[in-house]
Protein backbone atom coordinates (compact mmCIF):
# COMPACT_ATOMS: atom_id res chain seq x y z
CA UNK A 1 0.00 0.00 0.00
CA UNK A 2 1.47 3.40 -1.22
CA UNK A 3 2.13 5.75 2.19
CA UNK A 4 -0.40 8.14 0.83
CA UNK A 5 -3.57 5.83 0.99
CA UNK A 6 -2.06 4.68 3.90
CA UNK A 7 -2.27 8.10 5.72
CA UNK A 8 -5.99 8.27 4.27
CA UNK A 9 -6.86 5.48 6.27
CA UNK A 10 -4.99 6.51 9.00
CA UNK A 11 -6.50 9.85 8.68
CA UNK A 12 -9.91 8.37 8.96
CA UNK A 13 -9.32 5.92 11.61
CA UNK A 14 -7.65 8.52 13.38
CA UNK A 15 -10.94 10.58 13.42
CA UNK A 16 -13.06 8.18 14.44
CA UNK A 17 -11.15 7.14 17.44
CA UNK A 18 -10.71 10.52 18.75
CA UNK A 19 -13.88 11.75 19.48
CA UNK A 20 -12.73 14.97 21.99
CA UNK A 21 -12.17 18.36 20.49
CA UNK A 22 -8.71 19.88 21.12
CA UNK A 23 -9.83 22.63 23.91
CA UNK A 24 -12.30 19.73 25.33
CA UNK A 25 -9.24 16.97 25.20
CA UNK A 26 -6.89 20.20 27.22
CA UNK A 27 -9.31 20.73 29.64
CA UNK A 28 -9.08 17.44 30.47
CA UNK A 29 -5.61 16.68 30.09
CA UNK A 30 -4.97 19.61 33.56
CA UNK A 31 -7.55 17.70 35.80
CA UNK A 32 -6.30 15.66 38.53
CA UNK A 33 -8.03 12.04 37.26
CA UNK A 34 -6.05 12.98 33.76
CA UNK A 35 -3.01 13.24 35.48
CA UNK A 36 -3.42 10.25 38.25
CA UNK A 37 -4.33 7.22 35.76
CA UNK A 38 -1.71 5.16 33.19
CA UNK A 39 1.82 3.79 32.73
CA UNK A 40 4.10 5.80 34.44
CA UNK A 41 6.99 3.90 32.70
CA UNK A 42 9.78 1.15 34.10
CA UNK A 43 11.39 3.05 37.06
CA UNK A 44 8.68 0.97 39.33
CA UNK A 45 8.06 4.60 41.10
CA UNK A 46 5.00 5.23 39.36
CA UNK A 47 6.49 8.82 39.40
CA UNK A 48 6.20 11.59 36.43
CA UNK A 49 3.58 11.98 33.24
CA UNK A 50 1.79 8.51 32.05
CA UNK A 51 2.15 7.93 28.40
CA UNK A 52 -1.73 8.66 28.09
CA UNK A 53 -1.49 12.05 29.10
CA UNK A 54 2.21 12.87 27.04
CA UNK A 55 0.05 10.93 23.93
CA UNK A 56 -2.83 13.44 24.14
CA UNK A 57 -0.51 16.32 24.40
CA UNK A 58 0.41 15.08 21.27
CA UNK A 59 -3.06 14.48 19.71
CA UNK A 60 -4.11 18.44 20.91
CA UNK A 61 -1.26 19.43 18.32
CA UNK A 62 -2.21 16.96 15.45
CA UNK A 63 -6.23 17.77 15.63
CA UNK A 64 -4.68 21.77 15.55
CA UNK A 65 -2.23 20.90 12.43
CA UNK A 66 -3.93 21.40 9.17
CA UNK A 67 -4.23 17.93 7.64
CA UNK A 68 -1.24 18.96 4.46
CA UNK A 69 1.16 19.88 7.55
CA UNK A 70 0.86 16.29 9.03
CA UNK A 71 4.58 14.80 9.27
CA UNK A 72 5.07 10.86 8.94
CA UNK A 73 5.55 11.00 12.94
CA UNK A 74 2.54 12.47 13.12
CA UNK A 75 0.65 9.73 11.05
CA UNK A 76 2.94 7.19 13.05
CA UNK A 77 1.42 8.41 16.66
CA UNK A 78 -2.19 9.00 15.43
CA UNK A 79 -1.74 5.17 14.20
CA UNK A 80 -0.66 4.22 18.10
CA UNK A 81 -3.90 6.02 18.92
CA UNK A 82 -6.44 4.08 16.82
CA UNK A 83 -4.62 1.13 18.42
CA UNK A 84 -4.39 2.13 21.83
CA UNK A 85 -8.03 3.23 21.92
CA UNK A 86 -9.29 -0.22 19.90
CA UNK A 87 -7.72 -2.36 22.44
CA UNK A 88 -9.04 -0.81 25.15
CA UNK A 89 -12.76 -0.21 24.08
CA UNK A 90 -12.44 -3.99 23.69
CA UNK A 91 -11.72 -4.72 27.38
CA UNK A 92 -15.27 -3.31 27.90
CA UNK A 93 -14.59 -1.49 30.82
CA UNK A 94 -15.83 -2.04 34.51
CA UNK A 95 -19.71 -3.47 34.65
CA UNK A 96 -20.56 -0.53 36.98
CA UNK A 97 -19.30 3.22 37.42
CA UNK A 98 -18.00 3.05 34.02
CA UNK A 99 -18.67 7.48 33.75
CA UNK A 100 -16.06 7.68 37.14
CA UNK A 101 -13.74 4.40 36.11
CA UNK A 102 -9.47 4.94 35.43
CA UNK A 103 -10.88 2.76 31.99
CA UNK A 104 -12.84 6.12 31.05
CA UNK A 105 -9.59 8.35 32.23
CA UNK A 106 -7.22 6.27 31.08
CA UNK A 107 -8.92 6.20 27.64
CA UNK A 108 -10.19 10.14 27.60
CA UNK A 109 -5.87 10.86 27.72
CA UNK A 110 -5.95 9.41 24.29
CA UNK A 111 -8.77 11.77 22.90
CA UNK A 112 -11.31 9.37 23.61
CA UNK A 113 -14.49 9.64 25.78
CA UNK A 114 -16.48 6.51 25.69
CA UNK A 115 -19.50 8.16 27.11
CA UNK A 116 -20.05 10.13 24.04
């Protein structure tokens, strides 16, 4: 597949995954449940950002680049995204509380909001 019908799909996958506007994604990105939930990497301290809330850090800046602007890095993380948000909406999430859960929080990093 050539790269450019590649990013297409990507493109579109991308925009169906992340369902959170960029000020809406922000605003959630500086609350405290944004900030407590996910993988706070190897050092076993649980210390510093998760890679959730670094990713949609990232996705605020691709959803404000123009779509001709995107760089293959770009296309690369948005591709991480349709993944990372795919596996998780397949765990289901918890049978009860699912509007409060770290599955909703966890998920809303990456631009999505599964209560939309």
């Amino acid at each position: 597949m050539a790269a450019a019908d590649d990013h297409a799909t990507i493109y579109k996958d991308f925009g169906e995954a992340v369902n959170m506007a960029p000020a809406e994604l922000e605003r959630f990105l500086d609350s405290d449940d944004s900030k407590r939930v996910g993988w706070k990497g190897e050092d076993g301290k649980g210390s510093g950002e998760s890679v959730g809330h670094k990713s949609g850090e990232r996705i605020v800046t691709i959803l404000r680049t123009k779509k001709a602007d995107l760089t293959d890095d770009d296309y690369a993380h948005m591709k991480k995204v349709v993944g990372y948000v795919h596996r998780h909406l397949a765990q289901g999430g918890p049978a009860k509380d699912k509007a409060q859960s770290d599955w909703r929080y966890s998920l809303m990093n990456w631009g999505h909001d599964p209560e939309k």
